[in-house]
Structure formats: structure tokens, C-alpha cells
Protein backbone atom coordinates (compact mmCIF):
# COMPACT_ATOMS: atom_id res chain seq x y z
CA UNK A 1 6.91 -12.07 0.58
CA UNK A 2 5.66 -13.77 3.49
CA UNK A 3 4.00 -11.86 6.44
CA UNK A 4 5.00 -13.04 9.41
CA UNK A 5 2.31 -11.29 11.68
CA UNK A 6 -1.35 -12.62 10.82
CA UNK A 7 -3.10 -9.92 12.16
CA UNK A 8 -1.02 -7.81 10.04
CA UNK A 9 -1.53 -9.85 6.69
CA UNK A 10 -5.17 -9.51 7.47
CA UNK A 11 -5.29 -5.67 8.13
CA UNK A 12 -3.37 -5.30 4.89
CA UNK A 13 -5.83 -7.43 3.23
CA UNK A 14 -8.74 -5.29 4.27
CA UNK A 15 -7.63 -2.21 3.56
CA UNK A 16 -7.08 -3.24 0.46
CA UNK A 17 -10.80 -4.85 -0.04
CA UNK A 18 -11.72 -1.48 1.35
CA UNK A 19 -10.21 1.05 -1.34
CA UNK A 20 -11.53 -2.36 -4.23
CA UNK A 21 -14.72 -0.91 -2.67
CA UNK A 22 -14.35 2.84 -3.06
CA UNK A 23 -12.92 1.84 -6.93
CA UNK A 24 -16.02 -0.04 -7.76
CA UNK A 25 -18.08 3.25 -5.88
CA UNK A 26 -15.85 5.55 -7.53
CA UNK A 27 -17.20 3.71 -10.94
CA UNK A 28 -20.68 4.09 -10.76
CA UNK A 29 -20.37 7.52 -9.57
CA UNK A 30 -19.16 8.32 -13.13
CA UNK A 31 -21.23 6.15 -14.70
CA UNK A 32 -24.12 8.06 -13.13
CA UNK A 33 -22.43 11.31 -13.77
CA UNK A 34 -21.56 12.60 -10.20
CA UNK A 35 -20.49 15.95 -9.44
CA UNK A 36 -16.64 15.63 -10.81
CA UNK A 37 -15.94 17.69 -6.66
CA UNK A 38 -17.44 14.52 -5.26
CA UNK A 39 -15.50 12.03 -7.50
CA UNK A 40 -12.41 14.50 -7.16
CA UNK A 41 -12.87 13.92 -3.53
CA UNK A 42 -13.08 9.82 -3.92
CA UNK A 43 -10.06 10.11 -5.93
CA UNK A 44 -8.19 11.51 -3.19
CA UNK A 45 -9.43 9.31 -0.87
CA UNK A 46 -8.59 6.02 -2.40
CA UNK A 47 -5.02 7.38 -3.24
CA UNK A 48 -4.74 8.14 0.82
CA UNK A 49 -5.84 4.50 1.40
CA UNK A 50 -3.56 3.03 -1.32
CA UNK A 51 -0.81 5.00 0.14
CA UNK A 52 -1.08 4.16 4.04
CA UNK A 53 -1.21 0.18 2.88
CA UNK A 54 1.82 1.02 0.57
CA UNK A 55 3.38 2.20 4.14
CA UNK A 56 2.31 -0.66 6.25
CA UNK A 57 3.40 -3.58 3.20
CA UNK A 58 6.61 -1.34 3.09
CA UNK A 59 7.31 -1.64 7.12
CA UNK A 60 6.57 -5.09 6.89
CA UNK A 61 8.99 -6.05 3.91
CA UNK A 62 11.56 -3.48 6.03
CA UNK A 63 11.04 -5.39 9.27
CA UNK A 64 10.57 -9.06 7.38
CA UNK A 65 12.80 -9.84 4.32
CA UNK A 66 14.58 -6.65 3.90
CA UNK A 67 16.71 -6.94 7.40
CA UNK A 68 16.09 -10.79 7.32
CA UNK A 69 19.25 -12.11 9.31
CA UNK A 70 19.96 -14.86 6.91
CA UNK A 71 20.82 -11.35 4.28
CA UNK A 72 24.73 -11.44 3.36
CA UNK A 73 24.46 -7.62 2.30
CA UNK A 74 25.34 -4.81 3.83
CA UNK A 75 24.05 -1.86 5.33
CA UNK A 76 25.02 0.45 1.87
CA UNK A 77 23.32 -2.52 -0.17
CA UNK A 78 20.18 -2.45 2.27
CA UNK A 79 20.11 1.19 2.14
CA UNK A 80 20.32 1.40 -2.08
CA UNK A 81 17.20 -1.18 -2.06
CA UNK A 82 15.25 0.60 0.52
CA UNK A 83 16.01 4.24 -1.34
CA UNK A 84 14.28 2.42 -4.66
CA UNK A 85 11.53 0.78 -3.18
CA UNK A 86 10.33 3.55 -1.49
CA UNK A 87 11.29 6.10 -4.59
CA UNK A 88 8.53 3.60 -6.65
CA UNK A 89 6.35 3.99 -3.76
């Protein structure tokens, strides 16, 4: 998929560097034997962030290949492949 906005692609990107970072953070906090509450917590966090750039990719693939106008299919076809994407989201 290309992304047609830049400033989109980017934001994407860094959210995504972001929740790399809370993985790696997430990591030593079990190496070093957090309190599980506090890596419970991180958990939930990263699977917020992972989520919202899930949303934002999904818009984007909605707004930029899914309803691309060069697409023979129709609106039952486009609504089939949106209903599975977003039931593997």
C-alpha cells in the first residue's frame, strides 16, 4: 500500500517506533522483575497504541486503495473486504 499523505505515513511511522519503544521497556521491566500491575498496565498501553495505528493504517487503506476509483467492484464487494479487514483488526 502506498500512502498518499506524507505527513500521514510519517505519523504512522512514529507511533509505531513509539509502542517498538514501550516493547523493548516492557522487556526489561520483566527482566528486572517489575511489579506484574505495572507491566499489566504497559501491556494495556501498547495494545491501545497498536490499536489507534491499526485505525489510522485502516482509514488510510479505506480512503486510498480500498475506494481507489480505478476499483471495478462494487459496493457489496467493497463492503465484504472492509467487514474482514476490520474483523482481523
Amino acid at each position: 500500500m502506498n500512502l498518499h499523505d506524507p505527513q500521514t505515513k510519517q505519523a504512522l511511522i512514529q507511533r509505531l517506533r513509539r509502542v517498538e519503544g514501550q516493547l523493548r521497556g516492557i522487556q526489561g521491566m520483566i527482566e528486572e522483575e517489575r511489579d506484574c500491575q505495572q507491566i499489566l498496565q504497559q501491556l494495556s498501553a501498547v495494545r491501545a497504541a497498536v490499536q489507534s495505528a491499526n485505525a489510522a493504517f485502516l482509514e488510510q487503506y479505506v480512503s486510498g486503495c480500498l475506494l481507489s476509483e480505478d476499483s471495478p467492484r462494487t459496493r457489496e464487494e467493497l463492503a465484504r473486504e472492509l467487514a474482514g479487514l476490520i474483523g482481523k483488526a
